[in-house]
N, C-alpha and C. Protein backbone atom coordinates (compact mmCIF):
# COMPACT_ATOMS: atom_id res chain seq x y z
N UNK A 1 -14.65 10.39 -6.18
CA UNK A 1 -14.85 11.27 -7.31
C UNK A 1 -15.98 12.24 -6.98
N UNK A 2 -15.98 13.65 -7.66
CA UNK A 2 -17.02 14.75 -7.72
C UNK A 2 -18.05 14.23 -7.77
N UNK A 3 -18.51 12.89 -8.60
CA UNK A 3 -19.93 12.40 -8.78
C UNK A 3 -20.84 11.80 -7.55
N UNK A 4 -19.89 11.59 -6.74
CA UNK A 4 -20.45 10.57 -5.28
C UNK A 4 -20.10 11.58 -4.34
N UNK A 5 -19.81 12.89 -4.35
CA UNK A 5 -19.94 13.66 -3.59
C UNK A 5 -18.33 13.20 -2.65
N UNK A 6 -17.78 12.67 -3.82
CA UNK A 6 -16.52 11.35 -2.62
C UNK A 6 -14.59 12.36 -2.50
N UNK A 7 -14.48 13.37 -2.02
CA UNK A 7 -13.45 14.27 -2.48
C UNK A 7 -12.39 13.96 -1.57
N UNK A 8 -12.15 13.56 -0.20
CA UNK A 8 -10.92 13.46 0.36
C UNK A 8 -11.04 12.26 1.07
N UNK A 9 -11.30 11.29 0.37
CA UNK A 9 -11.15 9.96 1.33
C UNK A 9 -9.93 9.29 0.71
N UNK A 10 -9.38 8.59 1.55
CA UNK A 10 -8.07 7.75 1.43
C UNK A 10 -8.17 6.45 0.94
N UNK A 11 -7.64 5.64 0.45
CA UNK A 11 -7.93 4.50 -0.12
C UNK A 11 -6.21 3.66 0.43
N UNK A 12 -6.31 2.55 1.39
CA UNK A 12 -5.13 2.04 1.61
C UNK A 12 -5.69 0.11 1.44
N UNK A 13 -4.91 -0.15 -0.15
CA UNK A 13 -5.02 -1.13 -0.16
C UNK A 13 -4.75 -2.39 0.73
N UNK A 14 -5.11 -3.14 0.82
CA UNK A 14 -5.10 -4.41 1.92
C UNK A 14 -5.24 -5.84 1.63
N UNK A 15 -4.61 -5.72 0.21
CA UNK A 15 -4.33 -7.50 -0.29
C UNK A 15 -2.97 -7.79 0.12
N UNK A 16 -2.67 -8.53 -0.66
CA UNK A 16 -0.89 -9.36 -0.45
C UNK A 16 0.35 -8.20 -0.43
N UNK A 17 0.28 -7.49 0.17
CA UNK A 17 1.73 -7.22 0.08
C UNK A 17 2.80 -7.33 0.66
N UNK A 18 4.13 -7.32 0.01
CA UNK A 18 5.26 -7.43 0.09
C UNK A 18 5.85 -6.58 -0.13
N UNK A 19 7.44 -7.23 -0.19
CA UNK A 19 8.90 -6.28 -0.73
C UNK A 19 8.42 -6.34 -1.98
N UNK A 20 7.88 -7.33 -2.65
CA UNK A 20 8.31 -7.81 -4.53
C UNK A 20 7.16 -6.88 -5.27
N UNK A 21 5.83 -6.40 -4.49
CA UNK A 21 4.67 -6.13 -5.01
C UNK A 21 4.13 -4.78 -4.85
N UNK A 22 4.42 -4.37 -3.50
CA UNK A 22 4.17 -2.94 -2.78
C UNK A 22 4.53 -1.71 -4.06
N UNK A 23 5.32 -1.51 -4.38
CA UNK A 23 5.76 -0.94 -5.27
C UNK A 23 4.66 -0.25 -6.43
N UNK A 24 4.00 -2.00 -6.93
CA UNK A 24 2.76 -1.56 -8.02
C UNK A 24 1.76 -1.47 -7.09
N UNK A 25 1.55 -1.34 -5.95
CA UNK A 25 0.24 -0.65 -5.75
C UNK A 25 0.48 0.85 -5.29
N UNK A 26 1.76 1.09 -4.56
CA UNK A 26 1.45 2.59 -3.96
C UNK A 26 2.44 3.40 -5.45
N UNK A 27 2.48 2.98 -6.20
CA UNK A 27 2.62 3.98 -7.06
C UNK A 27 1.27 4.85 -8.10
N UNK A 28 0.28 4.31 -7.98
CA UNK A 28 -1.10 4.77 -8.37
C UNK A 28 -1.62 6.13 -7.30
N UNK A 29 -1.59 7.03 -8.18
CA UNK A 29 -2.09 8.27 -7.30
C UNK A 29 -3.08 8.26 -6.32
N UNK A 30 -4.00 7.52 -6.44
CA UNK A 30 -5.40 7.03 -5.21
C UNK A 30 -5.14 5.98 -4.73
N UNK A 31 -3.97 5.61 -4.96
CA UNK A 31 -3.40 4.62 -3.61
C UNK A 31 -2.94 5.22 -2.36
N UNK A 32 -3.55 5.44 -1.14
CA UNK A 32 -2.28 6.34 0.06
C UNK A 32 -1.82 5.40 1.19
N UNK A 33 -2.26 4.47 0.95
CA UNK A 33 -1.43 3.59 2.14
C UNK A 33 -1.42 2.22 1.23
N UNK A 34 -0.98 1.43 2.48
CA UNK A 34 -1.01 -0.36 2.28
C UNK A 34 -1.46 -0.87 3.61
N UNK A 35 -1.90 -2.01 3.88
CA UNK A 35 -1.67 -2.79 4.97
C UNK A 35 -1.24 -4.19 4.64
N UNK A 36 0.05 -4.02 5.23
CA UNK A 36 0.63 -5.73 5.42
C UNK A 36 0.19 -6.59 6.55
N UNK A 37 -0.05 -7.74 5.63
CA UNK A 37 -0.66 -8.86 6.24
C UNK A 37 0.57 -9.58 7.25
N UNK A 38 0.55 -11.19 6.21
CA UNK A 38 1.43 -11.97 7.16
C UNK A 38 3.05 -11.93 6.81
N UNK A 39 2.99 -10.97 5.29
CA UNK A 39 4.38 -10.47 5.02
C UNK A 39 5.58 -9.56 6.35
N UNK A 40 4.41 -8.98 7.50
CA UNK A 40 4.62 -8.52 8.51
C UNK A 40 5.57 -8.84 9.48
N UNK A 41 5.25 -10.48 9.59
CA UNK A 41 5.80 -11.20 10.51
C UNK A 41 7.26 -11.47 10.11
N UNK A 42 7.73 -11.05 8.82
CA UNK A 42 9.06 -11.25 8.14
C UNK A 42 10.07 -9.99 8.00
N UNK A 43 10.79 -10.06 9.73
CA UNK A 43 11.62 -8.83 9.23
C UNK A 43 12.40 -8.80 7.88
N UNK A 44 12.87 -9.45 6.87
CA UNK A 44 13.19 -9.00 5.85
C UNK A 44 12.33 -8.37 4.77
N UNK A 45 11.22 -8.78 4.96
CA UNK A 45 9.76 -8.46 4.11
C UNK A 45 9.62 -6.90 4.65
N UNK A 46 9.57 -6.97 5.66
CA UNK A 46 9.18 -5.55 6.36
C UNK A 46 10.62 -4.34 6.01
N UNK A 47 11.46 -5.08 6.17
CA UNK A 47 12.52 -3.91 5.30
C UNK A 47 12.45 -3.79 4.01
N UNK A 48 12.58 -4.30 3.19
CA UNK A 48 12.14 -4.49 1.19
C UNK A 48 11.17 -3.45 1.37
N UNK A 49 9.76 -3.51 2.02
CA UNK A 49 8.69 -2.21 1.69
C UNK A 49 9.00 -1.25 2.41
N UNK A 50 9.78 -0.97 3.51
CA UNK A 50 9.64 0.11 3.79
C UNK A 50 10.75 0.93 3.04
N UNK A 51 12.20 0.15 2.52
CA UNK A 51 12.87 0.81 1.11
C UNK A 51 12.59 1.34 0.19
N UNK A 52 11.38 0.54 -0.39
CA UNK A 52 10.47 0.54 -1.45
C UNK A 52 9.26 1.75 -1.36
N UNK A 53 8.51 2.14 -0.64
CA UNK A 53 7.89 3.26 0.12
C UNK A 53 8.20 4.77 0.92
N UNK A 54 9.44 4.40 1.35
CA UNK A 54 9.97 5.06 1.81
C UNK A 54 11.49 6.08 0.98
């Protein structure tokens, strides 16, 4: 925000996500990324978000 002098930084959340969840976080405007954890290791997990995101 204008107050912290804070104007083009990115914010890519990095809790639990998934296919089922991804959704409610990158739909928030100051959300710009994600990082998937161990949902990663699950090619079906990894297709659901990138449907979902993409």
């Amino acid at each position: 925000d204008t107050k912290y002098k804070i104007q083009n930084t990115k914010v890519i959340y990095g809790g639990s996500v998934d296919g089922k969840n991804v959704a409610d976080f990158v739909k928030y405007r100051d959300v710009d990324g994600v990082l998937v954890g161990s949902a990663s290791l699950k090619l079906k997990e990894v297709v659901e978000i990138i449907k979902k995101v993409g």
